[in-house]
C-alpha atoms as a PDB file:
ATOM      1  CA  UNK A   1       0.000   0.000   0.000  1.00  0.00           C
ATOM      2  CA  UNK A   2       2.694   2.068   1.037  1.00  0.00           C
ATOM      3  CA  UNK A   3       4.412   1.635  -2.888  1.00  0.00           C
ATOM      4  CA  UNK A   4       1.111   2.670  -4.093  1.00  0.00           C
ATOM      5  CA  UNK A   5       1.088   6.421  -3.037  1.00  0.00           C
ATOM      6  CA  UNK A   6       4.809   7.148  -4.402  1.00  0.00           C
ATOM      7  CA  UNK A   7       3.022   5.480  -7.904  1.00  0.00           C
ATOM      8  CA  UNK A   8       0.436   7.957  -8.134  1.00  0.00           C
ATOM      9  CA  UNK A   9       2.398  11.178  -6.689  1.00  0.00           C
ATOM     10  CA  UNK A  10       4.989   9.933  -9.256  1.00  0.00           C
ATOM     11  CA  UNK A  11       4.221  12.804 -12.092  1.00  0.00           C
ATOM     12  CA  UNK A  12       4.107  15.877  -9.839  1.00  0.00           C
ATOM     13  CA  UNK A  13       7.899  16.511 -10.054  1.00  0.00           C
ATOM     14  CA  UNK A  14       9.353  13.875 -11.901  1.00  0.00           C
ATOM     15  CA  UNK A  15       9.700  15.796 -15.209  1.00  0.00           C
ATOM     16  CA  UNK A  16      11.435  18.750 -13.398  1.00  0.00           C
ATOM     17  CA  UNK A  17      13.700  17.004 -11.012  1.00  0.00           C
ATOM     18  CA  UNK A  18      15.054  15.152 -14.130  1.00  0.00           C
ATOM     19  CA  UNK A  19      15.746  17.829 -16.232  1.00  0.00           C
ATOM     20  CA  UNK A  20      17.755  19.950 -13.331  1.00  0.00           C
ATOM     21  CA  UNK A  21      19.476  16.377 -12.757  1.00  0.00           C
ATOM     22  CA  UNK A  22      20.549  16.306 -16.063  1.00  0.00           C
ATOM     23  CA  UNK A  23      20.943  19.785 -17.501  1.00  0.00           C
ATOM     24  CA  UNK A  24      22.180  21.325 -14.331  1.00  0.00           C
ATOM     25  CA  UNK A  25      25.652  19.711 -14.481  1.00  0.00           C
ATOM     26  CA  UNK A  26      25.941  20.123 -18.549  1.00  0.00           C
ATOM     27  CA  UNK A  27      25.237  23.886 -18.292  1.00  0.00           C
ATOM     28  CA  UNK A  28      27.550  24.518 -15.009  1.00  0.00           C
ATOM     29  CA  UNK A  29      30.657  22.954 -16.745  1.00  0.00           C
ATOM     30  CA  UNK A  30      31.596  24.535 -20.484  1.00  0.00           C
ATOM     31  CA  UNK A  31      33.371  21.212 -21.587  1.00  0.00           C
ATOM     32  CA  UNK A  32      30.149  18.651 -21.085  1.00  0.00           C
ATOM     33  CA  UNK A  33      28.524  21.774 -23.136  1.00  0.00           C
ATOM     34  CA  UNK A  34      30.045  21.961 -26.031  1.00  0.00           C
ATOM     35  CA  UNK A  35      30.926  18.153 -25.823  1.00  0.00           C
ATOM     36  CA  UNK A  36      26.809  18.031 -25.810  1.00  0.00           C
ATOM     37  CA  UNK A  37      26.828  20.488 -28.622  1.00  0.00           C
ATOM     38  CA  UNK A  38      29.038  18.721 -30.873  1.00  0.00           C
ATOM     39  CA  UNK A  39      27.612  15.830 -30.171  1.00  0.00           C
ATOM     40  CA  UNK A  40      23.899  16.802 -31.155  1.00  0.00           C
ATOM     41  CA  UNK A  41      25.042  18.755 -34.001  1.00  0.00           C
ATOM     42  CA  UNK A  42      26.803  15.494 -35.532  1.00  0.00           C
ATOM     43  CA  UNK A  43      24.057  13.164 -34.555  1.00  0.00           C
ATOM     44  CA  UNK A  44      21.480  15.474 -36.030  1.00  0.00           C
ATOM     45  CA  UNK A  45      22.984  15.933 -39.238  1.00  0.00           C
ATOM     46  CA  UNK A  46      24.281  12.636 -39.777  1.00  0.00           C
ATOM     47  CA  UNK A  47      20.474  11.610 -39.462  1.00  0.00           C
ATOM     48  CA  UNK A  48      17.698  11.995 -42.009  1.00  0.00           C
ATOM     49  CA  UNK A  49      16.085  14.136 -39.321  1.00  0.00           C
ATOM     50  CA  UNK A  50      16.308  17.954 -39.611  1.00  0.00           C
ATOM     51  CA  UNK A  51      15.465  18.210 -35.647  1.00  0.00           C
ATOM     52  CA  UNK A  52      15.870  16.452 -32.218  1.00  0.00           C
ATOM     53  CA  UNK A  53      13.529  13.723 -32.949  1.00  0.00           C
ATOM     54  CA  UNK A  54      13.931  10.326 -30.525  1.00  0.00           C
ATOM     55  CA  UNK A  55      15.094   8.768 -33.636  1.00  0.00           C
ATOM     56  CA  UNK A  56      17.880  11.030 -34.433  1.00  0.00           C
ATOM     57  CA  UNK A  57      19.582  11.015 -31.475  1.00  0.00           C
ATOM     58  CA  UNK A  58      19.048   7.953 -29.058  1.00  0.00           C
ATOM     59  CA  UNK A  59      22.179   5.626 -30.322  1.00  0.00           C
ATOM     60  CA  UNK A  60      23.785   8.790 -29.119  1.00  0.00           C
ATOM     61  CA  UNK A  61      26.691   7.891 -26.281  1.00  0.00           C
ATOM     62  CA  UNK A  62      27.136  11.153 -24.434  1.00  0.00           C
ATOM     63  CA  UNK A  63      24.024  12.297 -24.403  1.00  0.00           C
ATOM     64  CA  UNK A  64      22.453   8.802 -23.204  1.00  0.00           C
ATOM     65  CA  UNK A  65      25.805   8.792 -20.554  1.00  0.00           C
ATOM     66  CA  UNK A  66      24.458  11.668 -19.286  1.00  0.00           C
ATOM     67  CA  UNK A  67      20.674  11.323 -18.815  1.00  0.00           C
ATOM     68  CA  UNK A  68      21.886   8.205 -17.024  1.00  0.00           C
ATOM     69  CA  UNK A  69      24.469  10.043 -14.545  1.00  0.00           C
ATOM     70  CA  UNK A  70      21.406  12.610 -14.165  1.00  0.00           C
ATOM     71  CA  UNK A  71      19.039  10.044 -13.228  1.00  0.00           C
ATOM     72  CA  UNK A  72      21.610   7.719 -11.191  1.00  0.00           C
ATOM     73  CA  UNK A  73      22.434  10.850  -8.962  1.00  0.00           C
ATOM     74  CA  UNK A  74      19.077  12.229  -8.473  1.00  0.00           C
ATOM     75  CA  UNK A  75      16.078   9.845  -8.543  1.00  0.00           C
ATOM     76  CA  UNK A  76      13.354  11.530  -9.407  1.00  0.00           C
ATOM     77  CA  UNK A  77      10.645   9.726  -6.826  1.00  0.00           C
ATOM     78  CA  UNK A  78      11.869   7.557  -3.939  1.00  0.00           C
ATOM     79  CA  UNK A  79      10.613   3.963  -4.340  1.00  0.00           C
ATOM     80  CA  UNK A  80      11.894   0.753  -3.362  1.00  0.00           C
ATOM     81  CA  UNK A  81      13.195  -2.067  -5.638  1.00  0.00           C
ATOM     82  CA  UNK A  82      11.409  -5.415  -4.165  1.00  0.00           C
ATOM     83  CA  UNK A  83      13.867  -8.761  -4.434  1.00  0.00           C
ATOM     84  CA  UNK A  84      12.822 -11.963  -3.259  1.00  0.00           C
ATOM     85  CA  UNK A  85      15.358 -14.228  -1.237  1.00  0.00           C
ATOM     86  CA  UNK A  86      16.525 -17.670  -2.741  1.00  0.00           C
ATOM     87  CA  UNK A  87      14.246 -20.754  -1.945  1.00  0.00           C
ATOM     88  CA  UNK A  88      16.921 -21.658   0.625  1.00  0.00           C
ATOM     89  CA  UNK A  89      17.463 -18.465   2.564  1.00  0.00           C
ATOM     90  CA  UNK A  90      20.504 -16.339   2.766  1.00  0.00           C
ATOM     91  CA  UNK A  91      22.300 -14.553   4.990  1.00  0.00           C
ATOM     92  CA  UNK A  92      22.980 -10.746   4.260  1.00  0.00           C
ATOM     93  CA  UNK A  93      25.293  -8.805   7.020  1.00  0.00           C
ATOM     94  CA  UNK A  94      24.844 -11.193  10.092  1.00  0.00           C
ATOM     95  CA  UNK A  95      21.171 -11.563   9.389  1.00  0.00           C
ATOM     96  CA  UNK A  96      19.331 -14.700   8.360  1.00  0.00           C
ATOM     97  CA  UNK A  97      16.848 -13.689   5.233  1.00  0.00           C
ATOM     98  CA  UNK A  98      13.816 -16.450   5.423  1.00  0.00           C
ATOM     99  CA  UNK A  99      13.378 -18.705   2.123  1.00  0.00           C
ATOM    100  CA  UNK A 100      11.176 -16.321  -0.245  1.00  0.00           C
ATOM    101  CA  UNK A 101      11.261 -13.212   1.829  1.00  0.00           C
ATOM    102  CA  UNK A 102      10.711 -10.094  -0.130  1.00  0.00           C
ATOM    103  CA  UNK A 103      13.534  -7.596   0.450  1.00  0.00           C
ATOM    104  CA  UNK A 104      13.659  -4.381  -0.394  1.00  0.00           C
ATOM    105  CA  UNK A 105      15.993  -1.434  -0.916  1.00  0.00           C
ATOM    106  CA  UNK A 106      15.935   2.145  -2.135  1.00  0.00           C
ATOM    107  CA  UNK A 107      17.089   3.221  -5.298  1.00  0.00           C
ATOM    108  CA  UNK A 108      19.018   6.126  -4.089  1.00  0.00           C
ATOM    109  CA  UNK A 109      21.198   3.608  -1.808  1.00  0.00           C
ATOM    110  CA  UNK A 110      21.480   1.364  -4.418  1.00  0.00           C
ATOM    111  CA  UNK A 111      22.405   4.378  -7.248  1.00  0.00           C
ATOM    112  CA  UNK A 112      25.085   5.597  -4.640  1.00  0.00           C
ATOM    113  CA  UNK A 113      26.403   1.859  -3.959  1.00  0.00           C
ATOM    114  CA  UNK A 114      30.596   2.167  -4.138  1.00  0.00           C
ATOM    115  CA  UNK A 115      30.663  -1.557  -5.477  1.00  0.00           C
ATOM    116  CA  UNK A 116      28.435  -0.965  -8.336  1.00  0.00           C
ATOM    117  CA  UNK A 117      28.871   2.723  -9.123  1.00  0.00           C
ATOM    118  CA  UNK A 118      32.459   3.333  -8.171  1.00  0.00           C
ATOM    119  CA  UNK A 119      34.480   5.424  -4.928  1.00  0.00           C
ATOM    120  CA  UNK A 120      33.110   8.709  -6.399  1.00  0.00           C
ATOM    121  CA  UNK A 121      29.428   8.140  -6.495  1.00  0.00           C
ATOM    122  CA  UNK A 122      28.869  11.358  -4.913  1.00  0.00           C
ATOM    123  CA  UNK A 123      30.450  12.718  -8.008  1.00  0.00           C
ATOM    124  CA  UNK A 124      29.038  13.380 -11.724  1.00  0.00           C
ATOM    125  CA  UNK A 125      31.183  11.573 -14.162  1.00  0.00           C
ATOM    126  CA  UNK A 126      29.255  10.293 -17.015  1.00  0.00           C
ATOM    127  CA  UNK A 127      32.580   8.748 -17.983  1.00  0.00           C
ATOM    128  CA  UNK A 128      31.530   6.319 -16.059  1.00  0.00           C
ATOM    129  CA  UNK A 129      28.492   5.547 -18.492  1.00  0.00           C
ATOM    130  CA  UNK A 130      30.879   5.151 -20.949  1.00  0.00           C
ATOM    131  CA  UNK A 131      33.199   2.079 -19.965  1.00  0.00           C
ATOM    132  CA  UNK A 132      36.389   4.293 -19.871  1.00  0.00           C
ATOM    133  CA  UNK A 133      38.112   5.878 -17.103  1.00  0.00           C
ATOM    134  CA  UNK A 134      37.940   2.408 -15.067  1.00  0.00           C
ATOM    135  CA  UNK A 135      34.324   1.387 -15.782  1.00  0.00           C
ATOM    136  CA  UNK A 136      34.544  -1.822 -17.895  1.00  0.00           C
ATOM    137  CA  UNK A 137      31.632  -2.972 -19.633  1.00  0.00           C
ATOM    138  CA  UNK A 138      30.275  -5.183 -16.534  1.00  0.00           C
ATOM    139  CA  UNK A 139      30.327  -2.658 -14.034  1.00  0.00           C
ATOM    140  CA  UNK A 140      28.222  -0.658 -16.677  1.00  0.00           C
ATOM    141  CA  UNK A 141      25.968  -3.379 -17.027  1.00  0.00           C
ATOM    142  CA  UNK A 142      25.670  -3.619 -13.048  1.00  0.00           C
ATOM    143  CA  UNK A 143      24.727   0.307 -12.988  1.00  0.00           C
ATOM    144  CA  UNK A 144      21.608  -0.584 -15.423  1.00  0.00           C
END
């Protein structure tokens, strides 16, 4: 019940938290600008497309690299991401999950996570998005 209310308050201020997530780094740093620039100028008029269309621009790295470090950083609704434990059971930090126990955890615990997202989580690097600068393609995977 409680999941249910963070559901249907989920469109008040999703749309703006996301954009100040993502723009708000881009425009406060001149190199991810004109990075962005040059990469949506190419990607446009490589395309049939004469505008921004879905289409035209979605295989685009950067751009994509960076709505995901927006959206890693700043979730725009809290929720939790439901798991169920192993038929057997497990034990997780010195406690004994049941067989079939539904666990949950937040998204902005798991989006700041050191083993999955790195020592600088607290830190925008779309880099990271990227598989360079010490993000191979697994740990990349493990992000999504």
């Amino acid at each position: 019940m409680a999941e249910i209310g963070n559901r249907v308050a989920a469109g008040a201020d999703t749309t703006s938290v996301a954009l100040k997530a993502v723009l708000g780094p881009i425009l406060h740093n001149r190199a991810r600008y004109q990075r962005l620039r040059a990469e949506l100028g190419d990607g446009v008029s490589s395309s049939k497309e004469s505008t921004f269309t879905y289409s035209a621009v979605k295989g685009l790295p950067f751009i994509t690299a960076c709505i995901k470090e927006g959206f890693r950083m700043h979730s725009s609704i809290v929720y939790q991401l439901p798991r169920q434990a192993p038929a057997e059971g497990i034990s997780f930090d010195g406690h004994f999950l049941p067989p079939n126990a539904t666990i949950s955890m937040s998204a902005l615990d798991r989006n700041r996570c050191q083993t999955i997202s790195g020592t600088d989580t607290d830190t925008w690097r779309q880099e990271r998005w990227l598989g360079v600068k010490g993000s191979s393609e697994d740990e990349v995977n493990l992000m999504e």
